[in-house]
Protein backbone atom coordinates (compact mmCIF):
# COMPACT_ATOMS: atom_id res chain seq x y z
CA UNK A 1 -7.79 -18.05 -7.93
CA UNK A 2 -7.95 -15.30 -10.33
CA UNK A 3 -5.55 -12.23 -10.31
CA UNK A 4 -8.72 -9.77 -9.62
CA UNK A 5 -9.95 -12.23 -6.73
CA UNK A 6 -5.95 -12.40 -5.09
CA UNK A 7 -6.25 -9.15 -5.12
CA UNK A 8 -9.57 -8.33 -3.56
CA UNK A 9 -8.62 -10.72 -0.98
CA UNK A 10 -5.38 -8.88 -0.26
CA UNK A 11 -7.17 -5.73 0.04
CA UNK A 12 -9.59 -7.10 2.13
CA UNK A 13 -6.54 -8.69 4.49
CA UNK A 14 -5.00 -5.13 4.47
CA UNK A 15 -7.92 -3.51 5.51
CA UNK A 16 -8.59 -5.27 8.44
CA UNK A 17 -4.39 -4.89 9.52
CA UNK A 18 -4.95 -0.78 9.02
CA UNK A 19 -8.33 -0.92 10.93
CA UNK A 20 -6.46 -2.46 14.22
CA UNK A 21 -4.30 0.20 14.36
CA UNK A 22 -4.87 2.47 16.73
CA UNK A 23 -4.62 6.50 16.57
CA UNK A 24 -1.46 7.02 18.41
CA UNK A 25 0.39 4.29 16.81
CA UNK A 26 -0.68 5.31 13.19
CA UNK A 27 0.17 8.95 14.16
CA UNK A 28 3.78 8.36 15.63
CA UNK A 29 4.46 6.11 12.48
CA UNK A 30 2.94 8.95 9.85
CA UNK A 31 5.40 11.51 11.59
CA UNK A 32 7.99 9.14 11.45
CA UNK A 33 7.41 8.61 7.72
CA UNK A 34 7.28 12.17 7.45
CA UNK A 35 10.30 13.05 8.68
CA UNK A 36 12.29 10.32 6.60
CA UNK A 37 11.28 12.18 3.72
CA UNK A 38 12.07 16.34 4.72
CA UNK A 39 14.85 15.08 5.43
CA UNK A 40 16.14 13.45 2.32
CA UNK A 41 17.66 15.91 -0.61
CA UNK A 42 15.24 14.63 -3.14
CA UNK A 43 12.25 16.39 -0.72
CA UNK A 44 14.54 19.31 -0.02
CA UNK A 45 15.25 19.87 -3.83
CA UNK A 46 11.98 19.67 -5.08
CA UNK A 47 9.69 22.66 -6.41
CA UNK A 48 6.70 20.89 -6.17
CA UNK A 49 4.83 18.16 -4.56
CA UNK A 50 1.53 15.92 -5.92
CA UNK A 51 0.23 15.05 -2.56
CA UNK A 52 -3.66 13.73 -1.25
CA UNK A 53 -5.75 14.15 1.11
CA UNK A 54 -5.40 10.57 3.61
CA UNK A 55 -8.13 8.32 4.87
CA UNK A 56 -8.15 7.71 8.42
CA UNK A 57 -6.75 4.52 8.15
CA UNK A 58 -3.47 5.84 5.90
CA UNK A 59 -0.93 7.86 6.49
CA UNK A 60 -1.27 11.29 7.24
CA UNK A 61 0.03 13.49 4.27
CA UNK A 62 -1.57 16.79 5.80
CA UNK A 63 1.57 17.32 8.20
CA UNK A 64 3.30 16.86 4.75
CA UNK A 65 1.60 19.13 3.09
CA UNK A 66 1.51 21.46 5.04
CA UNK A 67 5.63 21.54 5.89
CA UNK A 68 5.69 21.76 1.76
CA UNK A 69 3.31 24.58 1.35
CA UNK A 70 5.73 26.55 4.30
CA UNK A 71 8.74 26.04 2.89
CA UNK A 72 7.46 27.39 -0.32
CA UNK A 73 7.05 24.25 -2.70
CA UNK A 74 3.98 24.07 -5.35
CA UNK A 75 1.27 21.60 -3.83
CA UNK A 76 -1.32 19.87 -5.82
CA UNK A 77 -4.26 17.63 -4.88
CA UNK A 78 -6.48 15.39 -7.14
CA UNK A 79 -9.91 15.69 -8.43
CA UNK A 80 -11.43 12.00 -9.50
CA UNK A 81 -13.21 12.40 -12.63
CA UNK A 82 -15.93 10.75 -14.22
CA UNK A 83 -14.42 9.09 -17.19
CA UNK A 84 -11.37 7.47 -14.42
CA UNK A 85 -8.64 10.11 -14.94
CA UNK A 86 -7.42 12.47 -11.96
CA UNK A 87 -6.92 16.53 -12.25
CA UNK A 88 -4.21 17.53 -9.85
CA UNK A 89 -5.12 21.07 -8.76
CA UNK A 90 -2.64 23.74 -7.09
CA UNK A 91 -3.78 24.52 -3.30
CA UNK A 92 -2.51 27.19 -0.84
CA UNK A 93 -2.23 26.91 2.25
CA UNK A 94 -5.87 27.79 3.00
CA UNK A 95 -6.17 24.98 1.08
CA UNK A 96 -8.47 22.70 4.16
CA UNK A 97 -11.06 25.19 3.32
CA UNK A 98 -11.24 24.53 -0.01
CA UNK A 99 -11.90 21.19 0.31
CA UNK A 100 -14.95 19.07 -0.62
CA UNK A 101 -15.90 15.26 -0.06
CA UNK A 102 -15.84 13.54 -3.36
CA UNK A 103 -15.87 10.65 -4.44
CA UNK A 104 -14.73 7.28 -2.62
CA UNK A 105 -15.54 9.48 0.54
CA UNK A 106 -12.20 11.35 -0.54
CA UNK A 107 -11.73 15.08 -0.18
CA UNK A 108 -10.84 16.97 -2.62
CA UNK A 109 -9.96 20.60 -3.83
CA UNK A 110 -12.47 23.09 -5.42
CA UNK A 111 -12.90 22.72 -9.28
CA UNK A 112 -12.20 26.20 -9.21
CA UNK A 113 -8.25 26.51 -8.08
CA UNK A 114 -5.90 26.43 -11.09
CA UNK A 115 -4.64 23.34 -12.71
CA UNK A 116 -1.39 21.70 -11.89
CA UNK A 117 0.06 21.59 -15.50
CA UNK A 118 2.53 20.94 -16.80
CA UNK A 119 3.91 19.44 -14.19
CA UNK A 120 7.04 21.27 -13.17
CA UNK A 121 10.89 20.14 -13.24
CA UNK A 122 11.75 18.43 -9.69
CA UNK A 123 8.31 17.13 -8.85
CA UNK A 124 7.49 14.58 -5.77
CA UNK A 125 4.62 12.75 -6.70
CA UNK A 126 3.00 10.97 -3.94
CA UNK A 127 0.88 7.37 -4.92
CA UNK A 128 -1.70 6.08 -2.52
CA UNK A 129 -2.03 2.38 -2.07
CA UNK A 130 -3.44 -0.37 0.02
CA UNK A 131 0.16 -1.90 0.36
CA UNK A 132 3.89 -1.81 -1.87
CA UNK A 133 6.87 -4.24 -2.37
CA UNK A 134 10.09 -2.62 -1.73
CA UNK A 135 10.59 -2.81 -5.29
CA UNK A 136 7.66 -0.59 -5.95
CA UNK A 137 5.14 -2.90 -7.08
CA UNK A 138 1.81 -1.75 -5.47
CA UNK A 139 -1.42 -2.73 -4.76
CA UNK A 140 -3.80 -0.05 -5.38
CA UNK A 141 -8.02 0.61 -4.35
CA UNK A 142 -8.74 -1.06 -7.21
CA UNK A 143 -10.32 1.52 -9.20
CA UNK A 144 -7.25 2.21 -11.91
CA UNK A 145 -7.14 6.07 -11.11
CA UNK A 146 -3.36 6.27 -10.30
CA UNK A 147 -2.58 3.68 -12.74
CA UNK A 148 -3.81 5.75 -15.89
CA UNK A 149 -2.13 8.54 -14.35
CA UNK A 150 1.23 7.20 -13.86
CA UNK A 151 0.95 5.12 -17.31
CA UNK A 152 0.49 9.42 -18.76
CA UNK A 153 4.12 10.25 -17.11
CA UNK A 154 6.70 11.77 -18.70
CA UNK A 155 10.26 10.83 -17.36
CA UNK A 156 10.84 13.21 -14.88
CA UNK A 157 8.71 13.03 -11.49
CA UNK A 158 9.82 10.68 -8.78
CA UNK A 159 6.92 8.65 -7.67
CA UNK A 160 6.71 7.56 -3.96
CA UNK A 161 4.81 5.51 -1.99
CA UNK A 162 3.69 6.19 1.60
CA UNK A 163 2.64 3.10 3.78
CA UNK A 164 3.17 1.66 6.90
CA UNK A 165 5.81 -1.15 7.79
CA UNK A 166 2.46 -3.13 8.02
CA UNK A 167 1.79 -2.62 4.65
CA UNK A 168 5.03 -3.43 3.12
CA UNK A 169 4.86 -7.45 1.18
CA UNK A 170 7.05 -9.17 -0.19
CA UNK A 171 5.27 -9.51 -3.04
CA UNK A 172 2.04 -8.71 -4.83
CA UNK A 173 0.16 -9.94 -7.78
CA UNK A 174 0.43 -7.86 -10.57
CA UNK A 175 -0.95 -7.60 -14.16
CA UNK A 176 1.16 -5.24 -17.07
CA UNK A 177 -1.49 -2.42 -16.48
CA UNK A 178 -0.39 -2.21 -12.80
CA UNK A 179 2.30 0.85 -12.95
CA UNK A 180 5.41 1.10 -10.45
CA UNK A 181 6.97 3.74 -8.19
CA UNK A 182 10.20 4.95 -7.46
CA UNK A 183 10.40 4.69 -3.74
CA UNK A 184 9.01 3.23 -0.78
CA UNK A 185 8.63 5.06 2.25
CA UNK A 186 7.81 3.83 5.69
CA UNK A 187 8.20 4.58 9.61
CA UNK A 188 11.79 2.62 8.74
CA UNK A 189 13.19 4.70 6.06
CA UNK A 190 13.70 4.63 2.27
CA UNK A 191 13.25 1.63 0.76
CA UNK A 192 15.16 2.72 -3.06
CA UNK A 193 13.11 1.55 -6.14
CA UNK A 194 14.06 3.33 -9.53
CA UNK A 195 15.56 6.47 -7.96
């Protein structure tokens, strides 16, 4: 089997583990996840946080967000483009009125509010994916969008992804296009990449 077909499959297998879950046991795991992270000194130190908006069946990064915005972090949410690329765009915290269904039945914020660059020192940058390796190898929607983005990086940002214990491999096919985070986060803690 080809590396585009393992992958499709694994999706696929993920998809139907995420849609079994029911509300209250993907809510108490997304605080859970949550609070792992406010409480660690890389979240408490940063100015600013590259969030998104979740699907039902992914972690909710709104409670997130939201803690952020009050504590008085920069918050930024992505626009998918036409040409592939994401535009990260700073959001208040009226922010869920601002927001629009785009693409990939994803919401997004207006075109309008300002855009997030450069991206400032101390910078959280939160990576969607359909699962991760503790090692930060992840499987993503299949549609490149983080990839190209995280391949445009400076050194600086810590990249973390958020996923449930569910969604944590051992290990996942991967091609040299396929970029890496720093950290892990699930309902069980930290799991330390690159950081």
């Amino acid at each position: 089997m080809d590396l585009h077909n393992e992958k499709a499959n694994l999706r696929s297998n993920i998809r139907t583990i995420l849609s079994v879950m029911d509300v209250q046991e993907r809510s108490m795991a997304s605080k859970s996840i949550i609070n792992h992270i406010i409480q660690n000194p890389l979240f408490i130190n940063c100015n600013a946080m590259f969030a998104y908006m979740p699907l039902n069946t992914e972690v909710d990064t709104k409670l997130l967000i939201d803690i952020a915005l009050a504590q008085g972090k920069r918050v930024a949410l992505p626009r998918c483009k036409k040409d592939g690329s994401l535009d990260f765009h700073w959001i208040d915290s009226q922010y869920i009125n601002s927001l629009k269904k785009g693409p990939y039945a994803l919401y997004e914020p207006s075109v309008d509010l300002p855009l997030a660059i450069p991206i400032p020192e101390r910078t959280i940058i939160l990576v969607p994916a359909f699962a991760y390796t503790p090692l930060g190898i992840r499987l993503g929607k299949g549609k490149g969008y983080y990839d190209r983005f995280l391949a445009t990086l400076e050194p600086g940002p810590l990249t973390v992804g958020l996923c449930f214990e569910k969604q944590l491999l051992h290990e996942i096919p991967s091609d040299t296009h396929d970029m890496v985070v720093n950290a892990v986060v699930t309902e069980n803690g930290w799991a330390a990449t690159g950081i």
